[in-house]
Protein backbone atom coordinates (compact mmCIF):
# COMPACT_ATOMS: atom_id res chain seq x y z
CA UNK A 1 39.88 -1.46 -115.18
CA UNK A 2 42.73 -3.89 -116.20
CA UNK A 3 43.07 -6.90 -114.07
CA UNK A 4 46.32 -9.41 -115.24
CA UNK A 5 47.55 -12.49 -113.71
CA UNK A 6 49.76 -13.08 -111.13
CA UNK A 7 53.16 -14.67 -111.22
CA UNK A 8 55.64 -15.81 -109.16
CA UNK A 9 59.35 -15.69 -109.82
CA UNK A 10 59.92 -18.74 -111.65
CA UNK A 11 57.13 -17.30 -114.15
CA UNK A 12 54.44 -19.14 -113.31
CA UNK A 13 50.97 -18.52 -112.84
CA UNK A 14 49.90 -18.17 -109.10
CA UNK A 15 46.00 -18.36 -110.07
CA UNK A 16 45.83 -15.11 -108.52
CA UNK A 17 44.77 -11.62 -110.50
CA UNK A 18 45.72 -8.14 -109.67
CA UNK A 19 44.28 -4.85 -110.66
CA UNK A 20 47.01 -2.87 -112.68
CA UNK A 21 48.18 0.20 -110.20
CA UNK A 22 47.41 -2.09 -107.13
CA UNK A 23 50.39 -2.44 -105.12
CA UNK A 24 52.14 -5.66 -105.88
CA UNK A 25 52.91 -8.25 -103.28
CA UNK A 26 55.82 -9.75 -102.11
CA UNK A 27 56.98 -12.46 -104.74
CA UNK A 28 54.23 -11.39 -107.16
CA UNK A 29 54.86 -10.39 -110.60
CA UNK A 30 53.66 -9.23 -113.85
CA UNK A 31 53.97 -10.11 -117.71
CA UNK A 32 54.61 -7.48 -120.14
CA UNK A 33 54.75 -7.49 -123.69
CA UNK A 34 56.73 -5.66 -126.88
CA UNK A 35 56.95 -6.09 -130.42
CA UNK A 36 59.80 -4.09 -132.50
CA UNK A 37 58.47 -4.33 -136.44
CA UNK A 38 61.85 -4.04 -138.50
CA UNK A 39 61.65 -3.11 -142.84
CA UNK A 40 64.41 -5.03 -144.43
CA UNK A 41 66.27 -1.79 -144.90
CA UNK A 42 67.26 -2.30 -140.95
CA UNK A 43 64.79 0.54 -139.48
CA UNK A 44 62.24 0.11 -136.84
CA UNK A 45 58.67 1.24 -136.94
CA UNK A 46 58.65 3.50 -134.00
CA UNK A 47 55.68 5.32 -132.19
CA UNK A 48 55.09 8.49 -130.60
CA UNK A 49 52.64 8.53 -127.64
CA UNK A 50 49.49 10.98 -127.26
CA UNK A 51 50.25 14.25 -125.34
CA UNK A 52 47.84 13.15 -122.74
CA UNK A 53 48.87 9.24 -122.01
CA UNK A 54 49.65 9.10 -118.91
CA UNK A 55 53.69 8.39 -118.49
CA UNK A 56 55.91 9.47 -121.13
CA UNK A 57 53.77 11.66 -122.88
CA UNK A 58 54.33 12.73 -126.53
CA UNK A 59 57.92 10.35 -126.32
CA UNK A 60 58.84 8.41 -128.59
CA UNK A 61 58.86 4.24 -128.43
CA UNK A 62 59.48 1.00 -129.50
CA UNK A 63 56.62 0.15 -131.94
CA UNK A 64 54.06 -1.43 -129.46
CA UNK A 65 54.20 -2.52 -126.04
CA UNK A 66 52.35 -3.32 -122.51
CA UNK A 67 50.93 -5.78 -119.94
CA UNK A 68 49.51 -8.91 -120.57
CA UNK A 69 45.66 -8.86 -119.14
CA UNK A 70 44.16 -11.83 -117.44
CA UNK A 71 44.09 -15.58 -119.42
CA UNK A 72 46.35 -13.66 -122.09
CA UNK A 73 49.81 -15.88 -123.01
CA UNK A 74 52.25 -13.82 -124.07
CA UNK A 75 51.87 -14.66 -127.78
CA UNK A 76 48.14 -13.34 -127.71
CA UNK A 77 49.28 -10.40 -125.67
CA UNK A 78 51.51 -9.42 -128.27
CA UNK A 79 48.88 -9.75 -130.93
CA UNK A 80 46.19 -7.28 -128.92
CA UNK A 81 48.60 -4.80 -128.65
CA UNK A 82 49.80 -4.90 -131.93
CA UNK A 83 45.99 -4.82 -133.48
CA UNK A 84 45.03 -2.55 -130.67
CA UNK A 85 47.82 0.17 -131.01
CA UNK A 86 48.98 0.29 -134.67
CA UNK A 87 46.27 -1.93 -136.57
CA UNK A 88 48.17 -4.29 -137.84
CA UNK A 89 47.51 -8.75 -137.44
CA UNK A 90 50.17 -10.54 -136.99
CA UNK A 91 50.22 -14.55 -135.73
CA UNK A 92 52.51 -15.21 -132.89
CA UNK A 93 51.13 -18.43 -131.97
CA UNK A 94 54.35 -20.74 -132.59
CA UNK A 95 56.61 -17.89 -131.91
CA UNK A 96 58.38 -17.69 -128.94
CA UNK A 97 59.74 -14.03 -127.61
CA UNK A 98 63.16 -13.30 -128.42
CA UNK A 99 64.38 -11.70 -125.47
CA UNK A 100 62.99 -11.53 -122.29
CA UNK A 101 64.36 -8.49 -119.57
CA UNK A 102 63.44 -9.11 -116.26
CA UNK A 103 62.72 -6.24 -114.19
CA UNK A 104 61.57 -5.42 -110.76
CA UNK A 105 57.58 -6.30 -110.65
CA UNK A 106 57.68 -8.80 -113.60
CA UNK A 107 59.31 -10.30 -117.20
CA UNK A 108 58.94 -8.10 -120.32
CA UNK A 109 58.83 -10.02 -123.36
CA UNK A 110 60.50 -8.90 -126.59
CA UNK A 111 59.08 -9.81 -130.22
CA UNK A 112 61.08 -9.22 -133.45
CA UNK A 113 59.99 -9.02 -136.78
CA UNK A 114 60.89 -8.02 -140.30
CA UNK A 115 58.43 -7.27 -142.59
CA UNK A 116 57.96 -4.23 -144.92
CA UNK A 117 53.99 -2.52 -144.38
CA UNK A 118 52.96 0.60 -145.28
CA UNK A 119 52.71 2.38 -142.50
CA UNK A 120 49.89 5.09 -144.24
CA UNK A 121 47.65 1.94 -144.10
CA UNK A 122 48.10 0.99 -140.34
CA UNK A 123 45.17 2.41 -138.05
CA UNK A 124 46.66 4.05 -135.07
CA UNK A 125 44.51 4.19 -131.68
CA UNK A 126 43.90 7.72 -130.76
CA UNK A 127 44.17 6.99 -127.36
CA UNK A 128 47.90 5.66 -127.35
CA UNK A 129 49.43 6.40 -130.67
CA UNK A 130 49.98 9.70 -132.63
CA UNK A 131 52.02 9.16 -135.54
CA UNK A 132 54.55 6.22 -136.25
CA UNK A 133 57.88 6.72 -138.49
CA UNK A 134 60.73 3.97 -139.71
CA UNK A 135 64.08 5.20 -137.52
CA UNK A 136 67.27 3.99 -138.52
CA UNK A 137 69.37 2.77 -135.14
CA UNK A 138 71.07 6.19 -135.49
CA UNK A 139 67.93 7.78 -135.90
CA UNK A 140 66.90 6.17 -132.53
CA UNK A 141 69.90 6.47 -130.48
CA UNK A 142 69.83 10.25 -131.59
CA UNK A 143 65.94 10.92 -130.16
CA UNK A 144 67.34 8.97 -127.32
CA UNK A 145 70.09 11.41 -126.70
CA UNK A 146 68.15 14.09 -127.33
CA UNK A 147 65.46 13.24 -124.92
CA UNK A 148 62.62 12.51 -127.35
CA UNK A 149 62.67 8.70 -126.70
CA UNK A 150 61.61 6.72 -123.58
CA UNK A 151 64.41 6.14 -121.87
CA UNK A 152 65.59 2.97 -122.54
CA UNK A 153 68.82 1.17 -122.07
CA UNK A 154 70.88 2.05 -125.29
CA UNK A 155 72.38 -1.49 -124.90
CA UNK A 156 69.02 -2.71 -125.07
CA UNK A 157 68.12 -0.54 -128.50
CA UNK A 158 71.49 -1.84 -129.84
CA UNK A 159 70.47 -4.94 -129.09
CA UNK A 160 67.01 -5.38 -130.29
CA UNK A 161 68.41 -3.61 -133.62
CA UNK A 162 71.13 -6.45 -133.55
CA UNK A 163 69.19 -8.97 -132.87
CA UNK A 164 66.51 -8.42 -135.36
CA UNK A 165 68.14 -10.83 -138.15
CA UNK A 166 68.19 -13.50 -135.90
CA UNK A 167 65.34 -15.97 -134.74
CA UNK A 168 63.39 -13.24 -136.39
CA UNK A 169 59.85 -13.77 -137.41
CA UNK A 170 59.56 -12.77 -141.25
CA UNK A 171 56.56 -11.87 -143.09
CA UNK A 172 56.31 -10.47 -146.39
């Protein structure tokens, strides 16, 4: 059972918790989280979901993503997921997200960075993740097209891919 915090609409914490499929209440609001890993040669480390994960099943996605659980900041939501999902530590601490989309039940937090890992030494979980690939914005936009990747706004893709030079966190 997942339980996050509640928020109102000015982002801040209402002191109340939620279970996750509960039905939200009026004003109340969710944080969610995703990181897009970039290689300096401009790709993004992409995943493809399990065959049985519930919603969007064996799609294609950004590199890690999901909600923020209860006393989590987005920072150290950001971090689970990445550890939990592909293996991989990263420290978000002074980092701020890059881009936050609003949506209708909460604020989705966006997390860039460029660093070049080898992804045959990344530990994917079985239960979310079954293989990961570099994708070129091309390469994206084409599985996108296609129907092989979650359906994001292409704007969006464009824009993360744009965006990933700037205010970027870089590790090498």
């Amino acid at each position: 059972m997942e339980i996050w915090d509640v928020y109102d609409k000015d982002r801040n914490k209402t002191g109340k918790k939620m279970e996750r499929g509960s039905v939200f209440a009026d004003g109340a609001y969710h944080m969610v989280v995703h990181v897009c890993i970039f290689n300096t040669h401009g790709e993004m480390l992409i995943q493809q979901r399990q065959p049985f994960k519930e919603g969007w099943p064996n799609m294609w996605d950004i590199t890690v993503g999901g909600s923020a659980t209860f006393g989590e900041s987005s920072q150290s939501a950001a971090e689970r997921e990445l550890f939990e999902e592909i293996g991989y530590n990263f420290d978000l601490t002074n980092i701020r997200p890059h881009l936050t989309v609003n949506f209708e039940f909460g604020f989705d937090d966006y997390y860039l960075i460029e660093t070049d890992i080898t992804i045959e030494n990344l530990k994917l979980q079985y239960e979310e993740v079954q293989q990961v690939k570099w994708a070129s914005k091309e390469e994206v936009f084409q599985m996108l097209e296609n129907g092989e990747f979650i359906p994001y706004y292409k704007n969006l893709l464009a824009l993360l891919f744009e965006m990933r030079k700037r205010y970027s966190a870089h590790f090498r």
